[in-house]
N, C-alpha and C. Protein backbone atom coordinates (compact mmCIF):
# COMPACT_ATOMS: atom_id res chain seq x y z
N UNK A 1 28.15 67.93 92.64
CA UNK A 1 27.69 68.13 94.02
C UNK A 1 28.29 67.06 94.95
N UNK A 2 28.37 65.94 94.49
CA UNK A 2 28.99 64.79 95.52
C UNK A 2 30.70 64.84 95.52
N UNK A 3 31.02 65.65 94.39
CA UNK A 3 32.64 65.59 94.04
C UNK A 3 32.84 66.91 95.81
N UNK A 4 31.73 67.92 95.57
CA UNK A 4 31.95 68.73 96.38
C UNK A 4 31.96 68.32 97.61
N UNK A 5 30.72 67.23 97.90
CA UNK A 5 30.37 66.83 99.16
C UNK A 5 31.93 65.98 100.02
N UNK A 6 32.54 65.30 98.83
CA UNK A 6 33.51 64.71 99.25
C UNK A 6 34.94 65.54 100.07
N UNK A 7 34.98 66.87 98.80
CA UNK A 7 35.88 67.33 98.94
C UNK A 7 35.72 68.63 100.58
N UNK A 8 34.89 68.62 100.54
CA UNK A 8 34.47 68.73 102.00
C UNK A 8 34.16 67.69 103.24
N UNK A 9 34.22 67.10 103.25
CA UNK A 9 34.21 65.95 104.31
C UNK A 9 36.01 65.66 104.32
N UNK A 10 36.38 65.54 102.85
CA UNK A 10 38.33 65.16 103.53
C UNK A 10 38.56 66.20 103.96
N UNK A 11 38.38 68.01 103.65
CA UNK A 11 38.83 68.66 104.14
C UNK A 11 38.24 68.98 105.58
N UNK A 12 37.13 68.39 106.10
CA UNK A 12 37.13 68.48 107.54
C UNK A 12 38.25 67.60 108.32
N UNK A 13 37.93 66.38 107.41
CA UNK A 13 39.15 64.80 107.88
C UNK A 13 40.55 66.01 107.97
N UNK A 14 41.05 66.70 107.45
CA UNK A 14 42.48 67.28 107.46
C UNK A 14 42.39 68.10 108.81
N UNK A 15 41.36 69.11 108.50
CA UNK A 15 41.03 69.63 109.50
C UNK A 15 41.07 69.14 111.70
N UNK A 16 40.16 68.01 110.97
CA UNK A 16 40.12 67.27 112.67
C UNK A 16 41.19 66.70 112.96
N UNK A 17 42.55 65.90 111.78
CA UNK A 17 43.74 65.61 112.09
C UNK A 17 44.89 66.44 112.30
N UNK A 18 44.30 67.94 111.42
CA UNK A 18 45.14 68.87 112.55
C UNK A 18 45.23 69.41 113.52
N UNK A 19 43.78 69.48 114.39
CA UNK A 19 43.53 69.71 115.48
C UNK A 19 43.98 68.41 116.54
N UNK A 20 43.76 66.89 115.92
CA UNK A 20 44.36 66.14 116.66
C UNK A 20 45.83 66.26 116.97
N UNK A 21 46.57 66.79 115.66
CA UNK A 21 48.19 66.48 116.24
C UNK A 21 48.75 67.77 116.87
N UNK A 22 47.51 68.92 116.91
CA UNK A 22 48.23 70.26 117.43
C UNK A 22 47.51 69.83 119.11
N UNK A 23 46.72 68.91 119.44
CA UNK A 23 46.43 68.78 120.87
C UNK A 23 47.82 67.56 121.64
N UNK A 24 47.58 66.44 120.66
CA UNK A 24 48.86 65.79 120.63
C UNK A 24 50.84 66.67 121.07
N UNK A 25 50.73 67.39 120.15
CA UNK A 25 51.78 68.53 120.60
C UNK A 25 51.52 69.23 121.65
N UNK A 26 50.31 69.59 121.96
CA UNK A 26 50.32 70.36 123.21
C UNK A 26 50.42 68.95 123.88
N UNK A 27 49.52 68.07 124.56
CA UNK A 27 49.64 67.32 125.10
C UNK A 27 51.05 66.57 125.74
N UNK A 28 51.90 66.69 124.49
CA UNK A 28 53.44 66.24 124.37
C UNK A 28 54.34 66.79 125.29
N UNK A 29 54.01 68.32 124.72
CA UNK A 29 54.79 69.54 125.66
C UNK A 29 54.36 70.19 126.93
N UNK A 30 53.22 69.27 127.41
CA UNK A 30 52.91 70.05 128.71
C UNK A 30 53.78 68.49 129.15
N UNK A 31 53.44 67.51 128.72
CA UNK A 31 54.29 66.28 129.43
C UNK A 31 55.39 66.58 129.94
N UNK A 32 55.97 67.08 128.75
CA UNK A 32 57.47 67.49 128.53
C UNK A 32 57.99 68.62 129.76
N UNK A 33 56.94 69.50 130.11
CA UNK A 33 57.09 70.36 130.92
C UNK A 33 57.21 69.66 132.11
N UNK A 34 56.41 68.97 132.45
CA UNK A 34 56.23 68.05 133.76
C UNK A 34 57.44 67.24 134.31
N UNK A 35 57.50 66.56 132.82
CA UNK A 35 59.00 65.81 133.24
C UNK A 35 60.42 66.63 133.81
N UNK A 36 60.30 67.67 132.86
CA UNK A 36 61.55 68.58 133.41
C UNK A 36 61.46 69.30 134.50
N UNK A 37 59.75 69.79 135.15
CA UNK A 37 59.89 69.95 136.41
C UNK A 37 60.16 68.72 137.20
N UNK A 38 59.54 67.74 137.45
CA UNK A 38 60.00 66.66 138.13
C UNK A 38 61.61 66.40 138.31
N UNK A 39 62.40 66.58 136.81
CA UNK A 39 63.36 66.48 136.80
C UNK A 39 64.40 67.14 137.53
N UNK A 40 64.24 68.31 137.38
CA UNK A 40 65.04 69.75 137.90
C UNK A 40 64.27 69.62 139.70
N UNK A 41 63.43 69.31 140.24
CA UNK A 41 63.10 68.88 141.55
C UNK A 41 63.94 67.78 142.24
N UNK A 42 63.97 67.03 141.69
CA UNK A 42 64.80 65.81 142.09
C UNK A 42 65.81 66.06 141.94
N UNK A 43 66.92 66.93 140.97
CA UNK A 43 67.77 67.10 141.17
C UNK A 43 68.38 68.06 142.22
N UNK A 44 67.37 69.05 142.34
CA UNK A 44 67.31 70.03 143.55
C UNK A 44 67.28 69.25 144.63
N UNK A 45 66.51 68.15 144.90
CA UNK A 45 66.79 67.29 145.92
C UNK A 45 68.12 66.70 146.76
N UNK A 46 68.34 65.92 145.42
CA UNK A 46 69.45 65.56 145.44
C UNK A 46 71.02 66.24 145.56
N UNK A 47 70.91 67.77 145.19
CA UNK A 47 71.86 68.58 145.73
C UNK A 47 71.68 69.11 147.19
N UNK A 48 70.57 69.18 147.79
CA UNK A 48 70.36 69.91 149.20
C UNK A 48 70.35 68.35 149.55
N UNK A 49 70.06 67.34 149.39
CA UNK A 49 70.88 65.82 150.46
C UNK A 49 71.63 65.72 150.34
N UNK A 50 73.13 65.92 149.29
CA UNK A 50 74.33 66.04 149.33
C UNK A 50 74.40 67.17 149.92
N UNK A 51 74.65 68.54 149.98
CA UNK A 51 74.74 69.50 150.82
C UNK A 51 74.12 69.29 152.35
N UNK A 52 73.56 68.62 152.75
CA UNK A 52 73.05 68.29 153.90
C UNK A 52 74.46 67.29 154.38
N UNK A 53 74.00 66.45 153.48
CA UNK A 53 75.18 64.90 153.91
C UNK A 53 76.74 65.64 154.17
N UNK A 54 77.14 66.74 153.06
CA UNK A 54 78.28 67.42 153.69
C UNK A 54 78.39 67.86 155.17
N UNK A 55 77.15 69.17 155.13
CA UNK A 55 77.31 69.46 156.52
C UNK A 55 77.39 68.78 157.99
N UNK A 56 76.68 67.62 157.62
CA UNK A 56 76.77 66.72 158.55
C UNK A 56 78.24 65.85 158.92
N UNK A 57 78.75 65.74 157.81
CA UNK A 57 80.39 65.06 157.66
C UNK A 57 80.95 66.19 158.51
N UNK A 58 80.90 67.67 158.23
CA UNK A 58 81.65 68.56 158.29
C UNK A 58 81.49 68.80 160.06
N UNK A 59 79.96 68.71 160.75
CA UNK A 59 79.97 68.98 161.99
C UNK A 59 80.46 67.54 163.14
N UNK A 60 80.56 66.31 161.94
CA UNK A 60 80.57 65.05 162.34
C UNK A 60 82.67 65.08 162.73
N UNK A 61 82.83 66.01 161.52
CA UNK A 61 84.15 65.77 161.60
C UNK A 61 84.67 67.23 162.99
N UNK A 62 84.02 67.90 162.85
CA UNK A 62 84.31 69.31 164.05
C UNK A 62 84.49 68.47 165.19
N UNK A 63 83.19 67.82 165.42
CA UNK A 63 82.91 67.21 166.65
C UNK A 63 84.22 65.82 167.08
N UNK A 64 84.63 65.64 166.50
CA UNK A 64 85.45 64.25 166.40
C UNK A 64 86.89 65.11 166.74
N UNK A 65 86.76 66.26 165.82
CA UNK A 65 87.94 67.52 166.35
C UNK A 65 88.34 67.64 167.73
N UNK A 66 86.93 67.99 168.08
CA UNK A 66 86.79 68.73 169.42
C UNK A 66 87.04 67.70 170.52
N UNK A 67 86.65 66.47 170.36
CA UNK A 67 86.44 65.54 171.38
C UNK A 67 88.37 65.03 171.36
N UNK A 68 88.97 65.05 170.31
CA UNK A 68 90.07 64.85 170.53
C UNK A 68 90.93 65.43 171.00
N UNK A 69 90.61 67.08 170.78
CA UNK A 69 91.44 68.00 171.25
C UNK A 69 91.00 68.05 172.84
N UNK A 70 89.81 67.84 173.55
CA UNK A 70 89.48 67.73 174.51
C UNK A 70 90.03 66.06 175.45
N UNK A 71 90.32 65.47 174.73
CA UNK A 71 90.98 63.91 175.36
C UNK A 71 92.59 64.50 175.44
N UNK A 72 93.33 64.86 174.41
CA UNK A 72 94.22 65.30 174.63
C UNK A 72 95.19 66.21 175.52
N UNK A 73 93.42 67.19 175.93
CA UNK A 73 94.00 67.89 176.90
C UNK A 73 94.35 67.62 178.04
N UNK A 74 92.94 66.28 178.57
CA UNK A 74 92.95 66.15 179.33
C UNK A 74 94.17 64.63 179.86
N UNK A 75 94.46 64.02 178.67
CA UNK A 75 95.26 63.09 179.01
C UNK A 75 96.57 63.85 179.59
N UNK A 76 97.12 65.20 178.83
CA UNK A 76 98.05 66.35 179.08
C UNK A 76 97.88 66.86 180.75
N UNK A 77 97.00 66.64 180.73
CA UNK A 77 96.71 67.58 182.32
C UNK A 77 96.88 65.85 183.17
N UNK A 78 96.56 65.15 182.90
CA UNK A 78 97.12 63.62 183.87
C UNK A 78 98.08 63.55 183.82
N UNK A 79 98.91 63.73 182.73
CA UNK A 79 100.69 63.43 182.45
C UNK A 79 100.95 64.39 183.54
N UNK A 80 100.48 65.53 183.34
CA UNK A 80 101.29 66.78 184.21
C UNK A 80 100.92 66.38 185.79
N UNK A 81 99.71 65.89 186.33
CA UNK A 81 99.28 65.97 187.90
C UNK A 81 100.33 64.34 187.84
N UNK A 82 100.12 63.25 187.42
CA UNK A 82 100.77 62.25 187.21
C UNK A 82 103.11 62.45 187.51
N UNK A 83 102.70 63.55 187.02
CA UNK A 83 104.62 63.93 187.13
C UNK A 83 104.72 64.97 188.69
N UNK A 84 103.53 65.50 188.32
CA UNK A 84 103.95 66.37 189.73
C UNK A 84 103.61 64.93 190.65
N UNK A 85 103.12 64.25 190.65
CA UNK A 85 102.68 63.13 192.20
C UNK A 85 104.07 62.73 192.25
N UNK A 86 104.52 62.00 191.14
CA UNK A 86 105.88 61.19 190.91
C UNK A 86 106.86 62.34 191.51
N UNK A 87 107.01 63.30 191.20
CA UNK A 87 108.10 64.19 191.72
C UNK A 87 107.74 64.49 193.44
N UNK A 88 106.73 64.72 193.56
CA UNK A 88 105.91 64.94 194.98
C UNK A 88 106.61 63.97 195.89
N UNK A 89 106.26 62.44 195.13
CA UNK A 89 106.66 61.20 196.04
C UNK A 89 108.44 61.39 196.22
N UNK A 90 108.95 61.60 195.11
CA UNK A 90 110.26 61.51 194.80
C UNK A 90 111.25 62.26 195.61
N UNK A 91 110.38 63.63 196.13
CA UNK A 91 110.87 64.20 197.00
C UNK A 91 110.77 63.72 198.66
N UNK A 92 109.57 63.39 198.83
CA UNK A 92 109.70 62.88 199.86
C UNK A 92 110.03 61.25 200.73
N UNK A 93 110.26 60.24 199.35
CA UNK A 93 111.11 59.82 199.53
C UNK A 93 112.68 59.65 200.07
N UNK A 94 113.38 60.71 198.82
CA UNK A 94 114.34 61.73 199.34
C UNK A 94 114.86 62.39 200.75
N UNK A 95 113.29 63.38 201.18
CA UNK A 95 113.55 63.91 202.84
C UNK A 95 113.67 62.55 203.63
N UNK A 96 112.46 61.72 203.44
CA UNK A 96 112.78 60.15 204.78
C UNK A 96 113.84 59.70 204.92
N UNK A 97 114.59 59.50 203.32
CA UNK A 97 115.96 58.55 203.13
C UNK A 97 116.83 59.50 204.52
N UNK A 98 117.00 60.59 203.60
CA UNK A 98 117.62 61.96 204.52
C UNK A 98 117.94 61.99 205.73
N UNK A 99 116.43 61.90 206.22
CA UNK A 99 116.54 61.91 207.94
C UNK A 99 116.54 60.70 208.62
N UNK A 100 116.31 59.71 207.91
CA UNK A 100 116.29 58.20 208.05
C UNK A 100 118.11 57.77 208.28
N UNK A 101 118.97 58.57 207.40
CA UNK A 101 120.31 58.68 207.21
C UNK A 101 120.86 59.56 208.50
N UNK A 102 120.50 60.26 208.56
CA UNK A 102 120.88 61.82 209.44
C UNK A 102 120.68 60.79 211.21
N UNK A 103 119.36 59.80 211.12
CA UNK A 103 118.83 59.42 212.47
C UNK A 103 120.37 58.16 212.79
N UNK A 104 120.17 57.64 211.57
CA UNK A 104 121.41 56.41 211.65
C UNK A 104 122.71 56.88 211.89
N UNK A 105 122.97 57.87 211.53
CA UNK A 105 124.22 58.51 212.10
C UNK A 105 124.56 59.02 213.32
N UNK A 106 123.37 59.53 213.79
CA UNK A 106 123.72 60.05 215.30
C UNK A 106 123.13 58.93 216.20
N UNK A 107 122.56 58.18 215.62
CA UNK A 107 122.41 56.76 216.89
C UNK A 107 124.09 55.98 216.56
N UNK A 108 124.59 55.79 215.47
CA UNK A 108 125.86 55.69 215.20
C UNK A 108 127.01 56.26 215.87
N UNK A 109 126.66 57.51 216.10
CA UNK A 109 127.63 58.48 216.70
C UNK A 109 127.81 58.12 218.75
N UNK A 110 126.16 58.00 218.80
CA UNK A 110 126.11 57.78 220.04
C UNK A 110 126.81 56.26 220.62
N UNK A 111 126.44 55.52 219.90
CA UNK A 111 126.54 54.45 220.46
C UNK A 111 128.29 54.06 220.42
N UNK A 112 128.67 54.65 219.21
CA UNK A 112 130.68 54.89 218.87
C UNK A 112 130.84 55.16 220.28
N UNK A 113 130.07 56.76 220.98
CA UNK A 113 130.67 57.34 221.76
C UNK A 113 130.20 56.65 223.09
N UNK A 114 129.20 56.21 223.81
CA UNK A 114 129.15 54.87 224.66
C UNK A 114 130.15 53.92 224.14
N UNK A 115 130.06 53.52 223.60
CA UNK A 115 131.36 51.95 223.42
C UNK A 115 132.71 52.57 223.96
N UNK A 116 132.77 53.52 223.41
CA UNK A 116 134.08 54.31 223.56
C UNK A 116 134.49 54.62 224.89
N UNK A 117 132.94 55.22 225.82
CA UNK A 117 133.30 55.48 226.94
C UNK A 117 133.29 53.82 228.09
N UNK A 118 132.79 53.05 227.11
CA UNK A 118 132.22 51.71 227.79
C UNK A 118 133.90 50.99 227.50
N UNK A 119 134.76 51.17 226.64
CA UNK A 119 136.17 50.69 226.51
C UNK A 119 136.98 51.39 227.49
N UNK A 120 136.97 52.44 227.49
CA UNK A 120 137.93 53.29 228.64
C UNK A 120 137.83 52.62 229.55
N UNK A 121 136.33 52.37 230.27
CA UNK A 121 135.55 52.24 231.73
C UNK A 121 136.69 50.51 232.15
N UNK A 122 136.36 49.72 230.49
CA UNK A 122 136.95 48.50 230.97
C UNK A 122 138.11 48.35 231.04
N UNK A 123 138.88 49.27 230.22
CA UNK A 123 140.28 48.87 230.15
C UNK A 123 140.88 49.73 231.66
N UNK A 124 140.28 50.12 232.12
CA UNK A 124 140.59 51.25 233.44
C UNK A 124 140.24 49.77 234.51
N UNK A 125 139.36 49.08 234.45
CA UNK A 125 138.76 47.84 235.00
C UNK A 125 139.70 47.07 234.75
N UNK A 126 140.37 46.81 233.34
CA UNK A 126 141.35 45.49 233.20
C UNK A 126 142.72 45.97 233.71
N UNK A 127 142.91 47.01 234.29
CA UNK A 127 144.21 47.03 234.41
C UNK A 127 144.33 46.66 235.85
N UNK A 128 143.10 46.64 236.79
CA UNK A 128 143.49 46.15 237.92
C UNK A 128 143.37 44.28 238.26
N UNK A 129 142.94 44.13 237.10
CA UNK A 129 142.93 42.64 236.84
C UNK A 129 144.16 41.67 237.22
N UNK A 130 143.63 40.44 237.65
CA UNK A 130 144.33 39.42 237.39
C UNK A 130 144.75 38.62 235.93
N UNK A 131 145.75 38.38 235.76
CA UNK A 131 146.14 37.91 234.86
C UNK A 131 144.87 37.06 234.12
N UNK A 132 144.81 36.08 235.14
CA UNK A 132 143.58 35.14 234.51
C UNK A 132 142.09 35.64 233.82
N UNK A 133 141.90 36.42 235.15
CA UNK A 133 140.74 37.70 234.96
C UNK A 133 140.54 37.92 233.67
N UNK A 134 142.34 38.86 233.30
CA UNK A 134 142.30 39.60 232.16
C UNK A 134 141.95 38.51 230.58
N UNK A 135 142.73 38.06 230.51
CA UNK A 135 142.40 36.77 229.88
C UNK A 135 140.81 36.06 229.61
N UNK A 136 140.47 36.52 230.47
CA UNK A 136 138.75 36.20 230.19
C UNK A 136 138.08 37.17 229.87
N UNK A 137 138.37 38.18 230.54
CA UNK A 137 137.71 39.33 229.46
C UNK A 137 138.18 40.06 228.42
N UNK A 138 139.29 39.68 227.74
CA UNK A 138 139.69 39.23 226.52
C UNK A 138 138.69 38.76 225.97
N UNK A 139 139.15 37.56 226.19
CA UNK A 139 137.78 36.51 225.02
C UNK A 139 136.70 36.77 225.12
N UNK A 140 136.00 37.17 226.11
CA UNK A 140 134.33 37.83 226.55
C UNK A 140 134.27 38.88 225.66
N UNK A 141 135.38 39.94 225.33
CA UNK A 141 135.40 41.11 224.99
C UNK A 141 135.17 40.77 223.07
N UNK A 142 136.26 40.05 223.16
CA UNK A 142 136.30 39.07 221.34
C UNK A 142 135.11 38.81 221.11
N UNK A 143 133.67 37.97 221.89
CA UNK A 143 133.09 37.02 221.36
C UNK A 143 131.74 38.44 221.49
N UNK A 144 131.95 39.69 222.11
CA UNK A 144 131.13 40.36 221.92
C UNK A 144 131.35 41.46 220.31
N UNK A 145 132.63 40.99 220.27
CA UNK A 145 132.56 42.00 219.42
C UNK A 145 132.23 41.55 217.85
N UNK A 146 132.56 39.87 218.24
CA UNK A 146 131.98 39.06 216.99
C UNK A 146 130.26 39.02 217.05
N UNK A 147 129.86 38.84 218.19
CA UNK A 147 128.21 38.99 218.13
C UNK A 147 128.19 40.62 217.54
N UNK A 148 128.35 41.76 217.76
CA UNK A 148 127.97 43.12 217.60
C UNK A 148 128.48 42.94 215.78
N UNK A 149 129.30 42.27 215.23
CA UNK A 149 129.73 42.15 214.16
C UNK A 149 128.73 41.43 213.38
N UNK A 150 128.24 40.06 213.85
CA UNK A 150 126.77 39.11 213.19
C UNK A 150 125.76 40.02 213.47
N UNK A 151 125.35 40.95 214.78
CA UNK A 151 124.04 41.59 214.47
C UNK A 151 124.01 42.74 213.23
N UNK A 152 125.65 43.16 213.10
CA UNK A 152 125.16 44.77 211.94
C UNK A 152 125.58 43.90 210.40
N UNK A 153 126.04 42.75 210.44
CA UNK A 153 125.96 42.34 209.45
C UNK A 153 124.44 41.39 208.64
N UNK A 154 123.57 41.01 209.81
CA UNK A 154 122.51 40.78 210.01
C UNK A 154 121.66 42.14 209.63
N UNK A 155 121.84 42.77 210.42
CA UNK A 155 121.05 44.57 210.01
C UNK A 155 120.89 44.96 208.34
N UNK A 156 122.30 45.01 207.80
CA UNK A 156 122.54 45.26 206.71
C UNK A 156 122.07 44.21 205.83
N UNK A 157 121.85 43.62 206.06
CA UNK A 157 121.26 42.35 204.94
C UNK A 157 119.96 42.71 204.88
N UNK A 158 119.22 42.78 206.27
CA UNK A 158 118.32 42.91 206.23
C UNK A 158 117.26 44.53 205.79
N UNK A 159 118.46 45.25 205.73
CA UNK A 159 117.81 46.36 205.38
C UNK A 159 118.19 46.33 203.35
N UNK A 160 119.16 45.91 203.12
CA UNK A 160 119.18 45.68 201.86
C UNK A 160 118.09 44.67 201.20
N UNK A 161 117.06 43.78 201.57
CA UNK A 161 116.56 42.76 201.55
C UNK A 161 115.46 43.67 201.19
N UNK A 162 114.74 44.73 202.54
CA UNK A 162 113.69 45.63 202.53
C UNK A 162 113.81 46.48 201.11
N UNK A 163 115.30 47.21 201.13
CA UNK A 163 114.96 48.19 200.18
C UNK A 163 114.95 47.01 198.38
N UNK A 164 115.33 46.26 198.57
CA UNK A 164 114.94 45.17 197.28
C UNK A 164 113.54 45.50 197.09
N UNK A 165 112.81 44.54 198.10
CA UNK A 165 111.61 44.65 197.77
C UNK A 165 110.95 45.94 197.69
N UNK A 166 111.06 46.86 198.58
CA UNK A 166 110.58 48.03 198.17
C UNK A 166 110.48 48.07 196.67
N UNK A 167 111.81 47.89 196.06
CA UNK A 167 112.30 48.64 194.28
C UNK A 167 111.38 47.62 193.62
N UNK A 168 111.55 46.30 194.07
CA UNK A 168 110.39 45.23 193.09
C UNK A 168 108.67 45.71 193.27
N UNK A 169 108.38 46.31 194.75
CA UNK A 169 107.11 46.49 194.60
C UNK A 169 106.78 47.65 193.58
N UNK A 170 107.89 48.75 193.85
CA UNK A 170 107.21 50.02 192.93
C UNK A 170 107.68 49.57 191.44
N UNK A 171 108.42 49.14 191.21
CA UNK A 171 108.45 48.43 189.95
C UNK A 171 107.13 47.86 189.35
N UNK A 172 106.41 46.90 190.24
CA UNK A 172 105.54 46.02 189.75
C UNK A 172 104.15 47.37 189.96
N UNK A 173 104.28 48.18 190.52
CA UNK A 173 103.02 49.22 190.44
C UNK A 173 103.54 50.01 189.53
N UNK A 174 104.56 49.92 188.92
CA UNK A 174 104.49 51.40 187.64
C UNK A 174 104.47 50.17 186.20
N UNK A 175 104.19 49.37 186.35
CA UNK A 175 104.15 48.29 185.33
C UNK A 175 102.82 48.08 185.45
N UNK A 176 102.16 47.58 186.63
CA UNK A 176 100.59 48.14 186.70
C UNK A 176 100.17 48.97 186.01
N UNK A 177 100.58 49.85 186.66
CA UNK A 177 100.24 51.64 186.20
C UNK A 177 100.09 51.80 184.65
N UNK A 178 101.31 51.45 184.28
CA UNK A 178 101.34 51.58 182.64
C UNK A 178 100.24 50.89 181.76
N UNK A 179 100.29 49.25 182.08
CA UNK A 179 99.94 48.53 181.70
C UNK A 179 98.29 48.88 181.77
N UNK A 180 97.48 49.78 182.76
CA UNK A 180 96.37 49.98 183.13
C UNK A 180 96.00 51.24 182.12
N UNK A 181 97.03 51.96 182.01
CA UNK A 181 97.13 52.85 181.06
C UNK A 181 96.52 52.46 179.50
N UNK A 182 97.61 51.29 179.43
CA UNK A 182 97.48 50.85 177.70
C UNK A 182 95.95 50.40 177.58
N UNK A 183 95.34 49.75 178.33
CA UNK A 183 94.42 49.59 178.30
C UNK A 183 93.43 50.22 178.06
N UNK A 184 93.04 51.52 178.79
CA UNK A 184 92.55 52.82 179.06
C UNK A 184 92.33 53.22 177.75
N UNK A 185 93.49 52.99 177.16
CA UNK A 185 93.92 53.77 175.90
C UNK A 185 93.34 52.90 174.51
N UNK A 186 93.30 51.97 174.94
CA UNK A 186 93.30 50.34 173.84
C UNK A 186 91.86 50.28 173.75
N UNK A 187 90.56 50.86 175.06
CA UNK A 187 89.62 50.96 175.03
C UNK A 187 89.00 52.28 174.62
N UNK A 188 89.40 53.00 174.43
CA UNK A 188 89.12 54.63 173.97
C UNK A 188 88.73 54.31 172.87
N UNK A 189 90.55 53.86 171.91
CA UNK A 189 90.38 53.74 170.34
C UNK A 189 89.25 52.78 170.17
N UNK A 190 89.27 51.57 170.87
CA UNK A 190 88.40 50.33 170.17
C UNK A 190 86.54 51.01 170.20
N UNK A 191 86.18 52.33 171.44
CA UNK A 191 85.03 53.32 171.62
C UNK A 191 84.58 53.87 169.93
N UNK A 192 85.78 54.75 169.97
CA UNK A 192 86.07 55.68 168.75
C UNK A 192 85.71 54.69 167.52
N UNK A 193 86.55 53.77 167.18
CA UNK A 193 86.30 52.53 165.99
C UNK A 193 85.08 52.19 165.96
N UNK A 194 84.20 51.60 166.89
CA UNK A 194 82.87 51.39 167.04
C UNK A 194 81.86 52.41 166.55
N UNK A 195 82.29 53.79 166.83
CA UNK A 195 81.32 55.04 166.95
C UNK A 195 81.47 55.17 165.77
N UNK A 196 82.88 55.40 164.79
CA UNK A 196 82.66 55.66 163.54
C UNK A 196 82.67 55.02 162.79
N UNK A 197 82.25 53.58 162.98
CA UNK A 197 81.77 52.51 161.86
C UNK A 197 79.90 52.41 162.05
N UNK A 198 79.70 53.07 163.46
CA UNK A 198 78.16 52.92 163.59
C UNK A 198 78.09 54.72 162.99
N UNK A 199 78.59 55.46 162.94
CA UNK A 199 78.47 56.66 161.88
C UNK A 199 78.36 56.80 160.82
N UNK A 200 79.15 55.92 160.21
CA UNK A 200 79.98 55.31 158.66
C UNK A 200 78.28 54.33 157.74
N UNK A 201 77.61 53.48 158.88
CA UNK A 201 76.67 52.40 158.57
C UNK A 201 75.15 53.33 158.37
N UNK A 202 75.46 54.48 159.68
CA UNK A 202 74.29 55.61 159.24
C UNK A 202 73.88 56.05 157.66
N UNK A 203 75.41 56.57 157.55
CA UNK A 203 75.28 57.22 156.16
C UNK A 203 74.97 55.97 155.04
């Protein structure tokens, strides 16, 4: 009876240790379940924040597209209003020189043709002259024609002097110009560099 009593009490002991390691196994495998949902979540995560982080590169990079193709255009459309001004000026430079030329010629013409009629008048005058007379307006006639000689040689200096500086001033404004340019330009990129290192520090 006690051999029996025993052999019933270990076989409950087997009993309750197989119910312990079949709760243990369950216990194990619902873990197990947990972990691999957790797992397979986080990795789902982690593919829709990389798929996110793409799209964002991808509209980051459109946009960086667009803004360039839009600087470009518009630097294109300055070159072009920029060439038409330059040609604009260039022409009417051109017409002033023109009529500026055209005016110098017929005050040229006129004044040939006064002198001309102003030489007849005198030499029609010197022929009723006295010797001595003539002789003085000779040299009167000489020392005017050396003054009329110092004023257009005076003229010409002085208009060569003007158009100098003219060429040095527009010189020193398209050296401006440029130079205001590089800048323009030197500050864009150094914009751009800033924006996509504070883009770059986001991610």
């Amino acid at each position: 009876e006690k051999k029996e009593e025993e052999e019933k009490i270990k076989k409950e002991l087997e009993e309750e240790k197989k119910e312990e390691e079949k709760l243990r196994k369950e216990e194990e495998a619902k873990e197990k379940k947990i972990r691999d949902a957790e797992l397979k979540a986080f990795e789902k995560q982690l593919k829709e924040e990389e798929a996110e982080r793409k799209k964002e590169e991808q509209e980051e990079k459109k946009r960086a597209d667009q803004q360039k193709k839009e600087e470009e255009k518009l630097e294109k459309k300055q070159r072009a209003e920029e060439l038409k001004a330059a040609e604009k000026e260039r022409k009417a430079e051109e017409a002033a020189k023109k009529k500026a030329d055209q005016e110098e010629k017929k005050a040229a013409e006129k004044r040939r043709k006064e002198e001309e009629a102003a030489r007849k008048k005198e030499e029609q005058a010197a022929k009723k002259m006295s010797p001595e007379d003539r002789a003085r307006y000779e040299e009167a006639k000489r020392e005017e024609r050396a003054r009329r000689d110092e004023e257009q040689r005076k003229q010409k200096a002085q208009k060569e002097e003007e158009q100098r500086k003219k060429k040095a001033l527009d010189e020193e404004k398209k050296a401006a110009e440029k130079a205001r340019k590089e800048e323009e330009k030197a500050r864009k990129d150094e914009e751009q560099r800033k924006k996509k290192a504070a883009d770059d520090e986001k991610k």
